[in-house]
ModelCIF file with pLDDT and N, C-alpha, C, O atoms, coordinates in Angstrom:
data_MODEL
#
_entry.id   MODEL 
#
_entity.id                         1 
_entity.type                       polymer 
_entity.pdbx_number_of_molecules   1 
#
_entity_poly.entity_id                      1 
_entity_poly.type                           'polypeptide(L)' 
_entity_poly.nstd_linkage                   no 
_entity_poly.nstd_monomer                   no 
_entity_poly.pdbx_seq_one_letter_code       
;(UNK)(UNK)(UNK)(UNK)(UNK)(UNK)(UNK)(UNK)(UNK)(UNK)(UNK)(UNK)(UNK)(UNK)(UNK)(UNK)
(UNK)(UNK)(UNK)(UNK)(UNK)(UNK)(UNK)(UNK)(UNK)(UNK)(UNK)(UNK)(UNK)(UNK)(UNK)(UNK)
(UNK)(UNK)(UNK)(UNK)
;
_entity_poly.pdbx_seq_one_letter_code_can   XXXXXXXXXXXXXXXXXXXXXXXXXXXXXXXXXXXX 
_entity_poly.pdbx_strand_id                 A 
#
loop_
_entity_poly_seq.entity_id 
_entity_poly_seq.num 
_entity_poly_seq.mon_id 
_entity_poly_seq.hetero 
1 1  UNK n 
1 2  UNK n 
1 3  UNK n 
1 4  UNK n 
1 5  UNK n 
1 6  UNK n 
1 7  UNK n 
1 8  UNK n 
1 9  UNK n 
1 10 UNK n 
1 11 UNK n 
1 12 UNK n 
1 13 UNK n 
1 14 UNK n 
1 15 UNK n 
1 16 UNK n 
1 17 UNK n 
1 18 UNK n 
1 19 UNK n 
1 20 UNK n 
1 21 UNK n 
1 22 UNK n 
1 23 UNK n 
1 24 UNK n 
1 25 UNK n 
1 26 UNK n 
1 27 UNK n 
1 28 UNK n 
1 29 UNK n 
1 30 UNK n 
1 31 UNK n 
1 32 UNK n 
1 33 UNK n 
1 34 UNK n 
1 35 UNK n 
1 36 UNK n 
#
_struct_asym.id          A 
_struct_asym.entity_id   1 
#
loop_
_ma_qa_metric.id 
_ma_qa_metric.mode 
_ma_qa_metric.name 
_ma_qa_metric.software_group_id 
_ma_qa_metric.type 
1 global pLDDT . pLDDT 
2 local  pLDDT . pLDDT 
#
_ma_qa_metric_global.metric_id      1 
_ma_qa_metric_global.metric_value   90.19 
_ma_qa_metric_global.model_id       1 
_ma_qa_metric_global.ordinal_id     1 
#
loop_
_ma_qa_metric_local.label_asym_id 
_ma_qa_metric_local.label_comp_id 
_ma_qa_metric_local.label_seq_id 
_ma_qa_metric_local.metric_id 
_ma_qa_metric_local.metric_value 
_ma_qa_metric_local.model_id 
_ma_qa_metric_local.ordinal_id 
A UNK 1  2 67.00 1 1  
A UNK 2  2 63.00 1 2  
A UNK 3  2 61.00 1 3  
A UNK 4  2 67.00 1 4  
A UNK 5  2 69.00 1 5  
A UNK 6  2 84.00 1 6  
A UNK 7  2 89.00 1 7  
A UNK 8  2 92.00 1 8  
A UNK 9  2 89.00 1 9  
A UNK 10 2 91.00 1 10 
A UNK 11 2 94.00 1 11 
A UNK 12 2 93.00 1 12 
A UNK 13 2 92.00 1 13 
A UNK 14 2 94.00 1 14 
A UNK 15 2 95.00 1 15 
A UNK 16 2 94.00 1 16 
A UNK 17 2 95.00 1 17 
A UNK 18 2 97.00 1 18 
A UNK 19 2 96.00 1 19 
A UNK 20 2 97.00 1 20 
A UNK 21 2 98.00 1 21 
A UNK 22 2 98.00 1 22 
A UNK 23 2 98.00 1 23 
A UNK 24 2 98.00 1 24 
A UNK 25 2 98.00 1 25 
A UNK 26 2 97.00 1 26 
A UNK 27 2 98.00 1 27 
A UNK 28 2 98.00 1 28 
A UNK 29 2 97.00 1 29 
A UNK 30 2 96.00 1 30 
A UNK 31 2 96.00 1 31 
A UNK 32 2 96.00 1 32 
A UNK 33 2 94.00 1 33 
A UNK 34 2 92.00 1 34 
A UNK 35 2 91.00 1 35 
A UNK 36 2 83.00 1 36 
#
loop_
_atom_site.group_PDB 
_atom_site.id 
_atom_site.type_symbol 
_atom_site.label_atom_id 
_atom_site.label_alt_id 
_atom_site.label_comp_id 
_atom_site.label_asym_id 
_atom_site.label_entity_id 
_atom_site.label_seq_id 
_atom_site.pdbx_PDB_ins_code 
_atom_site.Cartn_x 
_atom_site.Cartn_y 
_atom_site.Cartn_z 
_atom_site.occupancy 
_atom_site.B_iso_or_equiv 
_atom_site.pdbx_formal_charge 
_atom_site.auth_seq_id 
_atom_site.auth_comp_id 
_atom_site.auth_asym_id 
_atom_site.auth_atom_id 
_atom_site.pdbx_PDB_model_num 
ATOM 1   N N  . UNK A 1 1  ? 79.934 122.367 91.123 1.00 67.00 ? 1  UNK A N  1 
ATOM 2   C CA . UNK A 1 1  ? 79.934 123.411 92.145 1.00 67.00 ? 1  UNK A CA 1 
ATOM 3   C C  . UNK A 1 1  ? 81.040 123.169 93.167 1.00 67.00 ? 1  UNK A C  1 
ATOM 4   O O  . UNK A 1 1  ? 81.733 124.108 93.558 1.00 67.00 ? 1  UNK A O  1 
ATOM 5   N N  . UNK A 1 2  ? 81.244 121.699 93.683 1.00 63.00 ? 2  UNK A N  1 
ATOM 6   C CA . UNK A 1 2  ? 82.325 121.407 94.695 1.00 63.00 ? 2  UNK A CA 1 
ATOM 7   C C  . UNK A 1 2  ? 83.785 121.935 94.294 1.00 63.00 ? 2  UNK A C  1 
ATOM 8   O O  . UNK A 1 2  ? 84.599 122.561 94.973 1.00 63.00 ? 2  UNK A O  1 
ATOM 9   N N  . UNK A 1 3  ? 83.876 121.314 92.494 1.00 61.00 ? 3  UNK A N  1 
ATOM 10  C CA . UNK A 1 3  ? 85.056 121.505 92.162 1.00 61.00 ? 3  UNK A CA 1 
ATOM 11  C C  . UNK A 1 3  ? 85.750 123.238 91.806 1.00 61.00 ? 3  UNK A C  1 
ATOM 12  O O  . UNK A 1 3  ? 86.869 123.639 91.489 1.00 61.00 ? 3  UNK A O  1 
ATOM 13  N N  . UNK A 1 4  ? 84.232 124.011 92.096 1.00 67.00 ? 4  UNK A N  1 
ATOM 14  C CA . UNK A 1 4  ? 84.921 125.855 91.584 1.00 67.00 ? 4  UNK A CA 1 
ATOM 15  C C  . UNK A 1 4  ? 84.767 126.338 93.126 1.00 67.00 ? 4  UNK A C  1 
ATOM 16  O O  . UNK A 1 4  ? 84.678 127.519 93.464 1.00 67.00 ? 4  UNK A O  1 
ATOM 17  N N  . UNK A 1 5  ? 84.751 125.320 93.928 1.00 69.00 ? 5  UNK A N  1 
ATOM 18  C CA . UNK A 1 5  ? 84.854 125.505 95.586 1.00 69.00 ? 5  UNK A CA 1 
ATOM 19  C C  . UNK A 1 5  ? 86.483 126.157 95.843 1.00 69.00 ? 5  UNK A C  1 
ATOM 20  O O  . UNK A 1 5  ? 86.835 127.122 96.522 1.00 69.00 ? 5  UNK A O  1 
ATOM 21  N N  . UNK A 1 6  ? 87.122 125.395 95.174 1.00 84.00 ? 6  UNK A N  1 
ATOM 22  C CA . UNK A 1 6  ? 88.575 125.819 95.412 1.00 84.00 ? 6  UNK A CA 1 
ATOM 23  C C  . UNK A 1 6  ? 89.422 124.591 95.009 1.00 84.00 ? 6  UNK A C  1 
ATOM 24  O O  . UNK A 1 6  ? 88.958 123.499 94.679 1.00 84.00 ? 6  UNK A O  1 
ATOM 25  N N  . UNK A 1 7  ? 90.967 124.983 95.098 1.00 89.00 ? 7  UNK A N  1 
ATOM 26  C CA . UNK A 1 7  ? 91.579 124.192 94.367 1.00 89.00 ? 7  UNK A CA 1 
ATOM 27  C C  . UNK A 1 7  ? 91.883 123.194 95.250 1.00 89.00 ? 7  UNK A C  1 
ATOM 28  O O  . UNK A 1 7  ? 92.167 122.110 94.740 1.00 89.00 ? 7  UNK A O  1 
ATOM 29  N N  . UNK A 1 8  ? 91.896 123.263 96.256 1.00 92.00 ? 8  UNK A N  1 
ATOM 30  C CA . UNK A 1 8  ? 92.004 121.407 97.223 1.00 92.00 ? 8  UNK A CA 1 
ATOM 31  C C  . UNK A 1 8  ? 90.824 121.005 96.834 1.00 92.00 ? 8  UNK A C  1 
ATOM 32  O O  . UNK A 1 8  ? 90.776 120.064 96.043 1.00 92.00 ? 8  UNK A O  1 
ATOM 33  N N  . UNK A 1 9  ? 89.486 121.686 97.347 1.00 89.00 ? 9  UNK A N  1 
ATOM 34  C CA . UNK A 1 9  ? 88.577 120.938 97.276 1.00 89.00 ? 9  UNK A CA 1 
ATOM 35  C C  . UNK A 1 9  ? 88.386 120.268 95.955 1.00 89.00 ? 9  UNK A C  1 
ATOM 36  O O  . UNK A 1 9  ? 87.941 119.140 95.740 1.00 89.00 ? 9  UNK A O  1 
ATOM 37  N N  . UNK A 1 10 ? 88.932 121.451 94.850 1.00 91.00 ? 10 UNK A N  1 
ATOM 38  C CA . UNK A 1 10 ? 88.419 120.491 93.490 1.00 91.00 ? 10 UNK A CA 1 
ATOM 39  C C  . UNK A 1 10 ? 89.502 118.930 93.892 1.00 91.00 ? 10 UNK A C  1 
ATOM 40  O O  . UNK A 1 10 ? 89.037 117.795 93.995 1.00 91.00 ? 10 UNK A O  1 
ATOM 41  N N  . UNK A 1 11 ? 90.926 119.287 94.054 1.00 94.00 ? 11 UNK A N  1 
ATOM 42  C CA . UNK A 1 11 ? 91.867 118.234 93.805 1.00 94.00 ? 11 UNK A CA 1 
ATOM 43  C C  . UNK A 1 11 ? 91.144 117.038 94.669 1.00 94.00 ? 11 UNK A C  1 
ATOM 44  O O  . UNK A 1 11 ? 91.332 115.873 94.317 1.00 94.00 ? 11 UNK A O  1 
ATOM 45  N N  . UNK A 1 12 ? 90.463 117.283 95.601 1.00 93.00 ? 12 UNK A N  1 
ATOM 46  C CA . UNK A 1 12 ? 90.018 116.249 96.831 1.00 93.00 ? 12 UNK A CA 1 
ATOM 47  C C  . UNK A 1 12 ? 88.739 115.878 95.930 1.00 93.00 ? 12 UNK A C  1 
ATOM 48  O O  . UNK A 1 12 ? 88.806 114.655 95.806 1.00 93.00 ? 12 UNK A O  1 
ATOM 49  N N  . UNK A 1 13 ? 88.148 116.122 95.571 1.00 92.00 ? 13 UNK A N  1 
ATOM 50  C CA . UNK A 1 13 ? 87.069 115.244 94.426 1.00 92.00 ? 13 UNK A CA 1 
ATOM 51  C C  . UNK A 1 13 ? 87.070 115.010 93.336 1.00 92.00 ? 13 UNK A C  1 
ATOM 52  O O  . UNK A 1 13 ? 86.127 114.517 92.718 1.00 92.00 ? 13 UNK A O  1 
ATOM 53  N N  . UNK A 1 14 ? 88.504 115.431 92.742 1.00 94.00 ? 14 UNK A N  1 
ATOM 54  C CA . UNK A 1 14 ? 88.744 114.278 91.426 1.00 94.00 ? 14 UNK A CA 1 
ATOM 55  C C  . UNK A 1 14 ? 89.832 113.197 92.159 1.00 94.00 ? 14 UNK A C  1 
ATOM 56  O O  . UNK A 1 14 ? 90.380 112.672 91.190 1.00 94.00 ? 14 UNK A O  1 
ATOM 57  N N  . UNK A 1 15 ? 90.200 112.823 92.932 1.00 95.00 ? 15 UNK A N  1 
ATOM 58  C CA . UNK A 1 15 ? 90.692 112.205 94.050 1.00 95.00 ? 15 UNK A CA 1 
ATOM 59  C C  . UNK A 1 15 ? 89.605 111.294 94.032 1.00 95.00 ? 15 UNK A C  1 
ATOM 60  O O  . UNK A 1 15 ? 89.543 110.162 93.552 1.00 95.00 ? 15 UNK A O  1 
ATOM 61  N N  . UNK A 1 16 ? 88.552 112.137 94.778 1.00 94.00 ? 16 UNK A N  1 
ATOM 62  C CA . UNK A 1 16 ? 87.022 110.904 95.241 1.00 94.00 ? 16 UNK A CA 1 
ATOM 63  C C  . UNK A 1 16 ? 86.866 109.882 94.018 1.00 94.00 ? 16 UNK A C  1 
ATOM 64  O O  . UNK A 1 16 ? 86.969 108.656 93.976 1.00 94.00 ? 16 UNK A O  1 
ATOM 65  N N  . UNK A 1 17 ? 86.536 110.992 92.881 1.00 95.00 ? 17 UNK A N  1 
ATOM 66  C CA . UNK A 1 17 ? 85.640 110.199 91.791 1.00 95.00 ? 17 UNK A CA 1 
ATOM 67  C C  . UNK A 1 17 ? 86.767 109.347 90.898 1.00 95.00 ? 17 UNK A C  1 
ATOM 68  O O  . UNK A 1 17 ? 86.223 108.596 90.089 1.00 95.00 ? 17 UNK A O  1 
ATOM 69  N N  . UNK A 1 18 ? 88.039 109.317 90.882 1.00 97.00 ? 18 UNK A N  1 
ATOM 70  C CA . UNK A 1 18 ? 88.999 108.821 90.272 1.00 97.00 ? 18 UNK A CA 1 
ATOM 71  C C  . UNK A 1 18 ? 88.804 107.305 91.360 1.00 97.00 ? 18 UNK A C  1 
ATOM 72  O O  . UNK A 1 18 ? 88.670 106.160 90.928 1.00 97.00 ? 18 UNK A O  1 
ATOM 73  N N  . UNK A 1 19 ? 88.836 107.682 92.716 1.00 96.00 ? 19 UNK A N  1 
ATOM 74  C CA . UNK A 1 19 ? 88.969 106.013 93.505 1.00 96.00 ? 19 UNK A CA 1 
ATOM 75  C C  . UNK A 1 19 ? 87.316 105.907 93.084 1.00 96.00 ? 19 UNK A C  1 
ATOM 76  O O  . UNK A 1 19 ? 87.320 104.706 92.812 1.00 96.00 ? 19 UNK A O  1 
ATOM 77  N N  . UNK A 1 20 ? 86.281 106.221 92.906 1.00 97.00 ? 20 UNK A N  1 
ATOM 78  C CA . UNK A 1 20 ? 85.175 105.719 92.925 1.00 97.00 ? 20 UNK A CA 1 
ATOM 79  C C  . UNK A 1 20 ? 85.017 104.794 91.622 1.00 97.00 ? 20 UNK A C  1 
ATOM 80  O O  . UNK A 1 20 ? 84.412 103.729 91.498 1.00 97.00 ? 20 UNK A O  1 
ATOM 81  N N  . UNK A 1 21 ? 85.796 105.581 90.639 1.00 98.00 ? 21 UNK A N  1 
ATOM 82  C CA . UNK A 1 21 ? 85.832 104.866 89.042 1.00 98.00 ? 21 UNK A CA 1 
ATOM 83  C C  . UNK A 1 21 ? 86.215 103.327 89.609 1.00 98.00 ? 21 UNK A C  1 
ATOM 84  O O  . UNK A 1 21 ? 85.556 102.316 89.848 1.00 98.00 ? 21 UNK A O  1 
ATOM 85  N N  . UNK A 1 22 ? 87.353 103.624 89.678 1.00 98.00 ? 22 UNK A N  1 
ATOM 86  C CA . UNK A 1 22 ? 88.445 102.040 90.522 1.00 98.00 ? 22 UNK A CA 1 
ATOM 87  C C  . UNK A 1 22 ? 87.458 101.425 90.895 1.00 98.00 ? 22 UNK A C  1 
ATOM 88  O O  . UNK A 1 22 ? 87.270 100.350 90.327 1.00 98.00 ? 22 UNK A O  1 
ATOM 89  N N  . UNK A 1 23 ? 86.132 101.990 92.325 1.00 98.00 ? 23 UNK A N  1 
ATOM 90  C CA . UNK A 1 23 ? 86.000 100.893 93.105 1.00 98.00 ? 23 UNK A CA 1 
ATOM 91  C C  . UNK A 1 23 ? 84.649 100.177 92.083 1.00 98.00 ? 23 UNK A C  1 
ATOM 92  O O  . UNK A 1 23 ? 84.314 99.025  92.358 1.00 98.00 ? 23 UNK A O  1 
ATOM 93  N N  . UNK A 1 24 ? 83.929 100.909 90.935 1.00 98.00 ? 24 UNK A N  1 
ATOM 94  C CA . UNK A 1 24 ? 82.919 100.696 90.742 1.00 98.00 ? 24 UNK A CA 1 
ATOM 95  C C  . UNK A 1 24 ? 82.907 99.386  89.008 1.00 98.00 ? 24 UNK A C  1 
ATOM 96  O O  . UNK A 1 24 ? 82.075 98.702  88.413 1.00 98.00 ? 24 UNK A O  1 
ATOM 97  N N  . UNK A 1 25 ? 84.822 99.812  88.857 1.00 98.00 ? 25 UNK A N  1 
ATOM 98  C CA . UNK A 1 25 ? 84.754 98.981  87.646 1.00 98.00 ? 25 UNK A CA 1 
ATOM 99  C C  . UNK A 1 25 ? 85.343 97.877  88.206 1.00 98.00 ? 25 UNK A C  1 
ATOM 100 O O  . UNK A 1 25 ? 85.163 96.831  87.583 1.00 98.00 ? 25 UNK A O  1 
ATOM 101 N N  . UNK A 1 26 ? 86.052 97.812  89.292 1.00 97.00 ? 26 UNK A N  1 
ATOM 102 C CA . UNK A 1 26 ? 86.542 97.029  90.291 1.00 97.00 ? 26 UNK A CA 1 
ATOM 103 C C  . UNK A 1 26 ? 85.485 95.793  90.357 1.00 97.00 ? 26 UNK A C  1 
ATOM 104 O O  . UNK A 1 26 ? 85.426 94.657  89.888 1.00 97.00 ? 26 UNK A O  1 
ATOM 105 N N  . UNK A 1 27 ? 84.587 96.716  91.289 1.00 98.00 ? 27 UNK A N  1 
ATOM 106 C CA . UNK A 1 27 ? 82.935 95.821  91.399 1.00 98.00 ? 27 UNK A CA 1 
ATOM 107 C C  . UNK A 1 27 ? 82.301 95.233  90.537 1.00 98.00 ? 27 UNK A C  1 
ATOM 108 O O  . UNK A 1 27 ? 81.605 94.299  90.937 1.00 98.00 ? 27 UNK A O  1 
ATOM 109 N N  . UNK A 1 28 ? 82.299 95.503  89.271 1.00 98.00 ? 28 UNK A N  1 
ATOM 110 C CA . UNK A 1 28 ? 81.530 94.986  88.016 1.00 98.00 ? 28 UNK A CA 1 
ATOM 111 C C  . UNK A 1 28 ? 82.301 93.953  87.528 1.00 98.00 ? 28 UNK A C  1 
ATOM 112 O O  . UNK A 1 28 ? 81.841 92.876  87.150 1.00 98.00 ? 28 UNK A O  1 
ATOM 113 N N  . UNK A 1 29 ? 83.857 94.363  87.530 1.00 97.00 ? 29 UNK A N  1 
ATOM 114 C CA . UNK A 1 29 ? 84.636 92.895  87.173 1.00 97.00 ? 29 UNK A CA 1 
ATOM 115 C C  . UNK A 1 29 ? 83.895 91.710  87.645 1.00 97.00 ? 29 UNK A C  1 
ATOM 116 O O  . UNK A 1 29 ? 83.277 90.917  86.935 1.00 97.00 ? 29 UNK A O  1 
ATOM 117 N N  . UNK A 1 30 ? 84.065 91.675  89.276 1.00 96.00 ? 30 UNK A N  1 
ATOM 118 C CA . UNK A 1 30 ? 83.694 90.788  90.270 1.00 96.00 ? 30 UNK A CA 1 
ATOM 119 C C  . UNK A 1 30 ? 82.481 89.910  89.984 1.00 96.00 ? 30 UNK A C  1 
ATOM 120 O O  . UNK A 1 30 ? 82.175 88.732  89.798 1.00 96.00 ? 30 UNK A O  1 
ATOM 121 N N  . UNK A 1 31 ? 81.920 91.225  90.057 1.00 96.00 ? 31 UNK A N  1 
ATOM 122 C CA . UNK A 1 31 ? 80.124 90.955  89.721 1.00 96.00 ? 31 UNK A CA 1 
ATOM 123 C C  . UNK A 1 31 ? 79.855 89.953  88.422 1.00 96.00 ? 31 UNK A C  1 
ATOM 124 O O  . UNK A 1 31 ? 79.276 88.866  88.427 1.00 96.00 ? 31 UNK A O  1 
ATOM 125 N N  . UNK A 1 32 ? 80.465 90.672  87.295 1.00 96.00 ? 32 UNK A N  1 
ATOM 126 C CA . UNK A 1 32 ? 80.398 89.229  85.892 1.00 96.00 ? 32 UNK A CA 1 
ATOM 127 C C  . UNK A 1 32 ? 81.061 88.403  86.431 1.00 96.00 ? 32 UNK A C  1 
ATOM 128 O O  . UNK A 1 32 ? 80.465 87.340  86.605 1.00 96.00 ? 32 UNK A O  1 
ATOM 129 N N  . UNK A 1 33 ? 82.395 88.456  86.890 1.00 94.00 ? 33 UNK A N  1 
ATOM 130 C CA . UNK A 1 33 ? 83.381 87.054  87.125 1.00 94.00 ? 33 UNK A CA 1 
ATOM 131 C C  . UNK A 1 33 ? 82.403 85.958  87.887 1.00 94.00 ? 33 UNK A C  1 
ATOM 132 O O  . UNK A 1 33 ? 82.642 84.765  87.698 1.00 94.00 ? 33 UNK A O  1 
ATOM 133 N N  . UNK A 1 34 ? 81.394 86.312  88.676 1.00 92.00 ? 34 UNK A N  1 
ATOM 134 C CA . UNK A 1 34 ? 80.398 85.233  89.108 1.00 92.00 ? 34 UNK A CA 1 
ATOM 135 C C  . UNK A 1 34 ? 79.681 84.044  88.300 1.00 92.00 ? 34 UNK A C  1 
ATOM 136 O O  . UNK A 1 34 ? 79.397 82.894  88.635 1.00 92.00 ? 34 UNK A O  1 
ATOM 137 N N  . UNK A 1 35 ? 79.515 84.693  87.221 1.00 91.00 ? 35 UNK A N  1 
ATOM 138 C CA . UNK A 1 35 ? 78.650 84.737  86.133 1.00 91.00 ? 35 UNK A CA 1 
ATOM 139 C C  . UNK A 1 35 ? 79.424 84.002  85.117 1.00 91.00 ? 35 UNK A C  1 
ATOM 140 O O  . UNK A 1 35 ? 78.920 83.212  84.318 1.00 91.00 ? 35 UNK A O  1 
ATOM 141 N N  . UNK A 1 36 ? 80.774 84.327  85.193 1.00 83.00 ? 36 UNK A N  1 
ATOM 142 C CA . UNK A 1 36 ? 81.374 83.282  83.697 1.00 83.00 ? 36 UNK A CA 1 
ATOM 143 C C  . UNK A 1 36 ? 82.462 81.771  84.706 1.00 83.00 ? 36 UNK A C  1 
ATOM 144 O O  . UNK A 1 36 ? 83.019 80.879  84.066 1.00 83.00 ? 36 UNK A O  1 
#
């Protein structure tokens, strides 16, 4: 629904969810690297 909001808004939340990918596989690296 955000993204047929309009075309910034779509560009501004595949923006969001593109850095969210980053921060969340980012985090999981981390998270195992504890672990090995």
């Amino acid at each position: 629904a955000a993204a047929a909001a309009g075309v910034f808004l779509a560009k501004v939340l595949g923006l969001r969810v593109c850095g969210l990918y980053r921060d969340w596989v980012s985090r999981t690296e981390a998270d195992l690297g504890q672990l090995v």
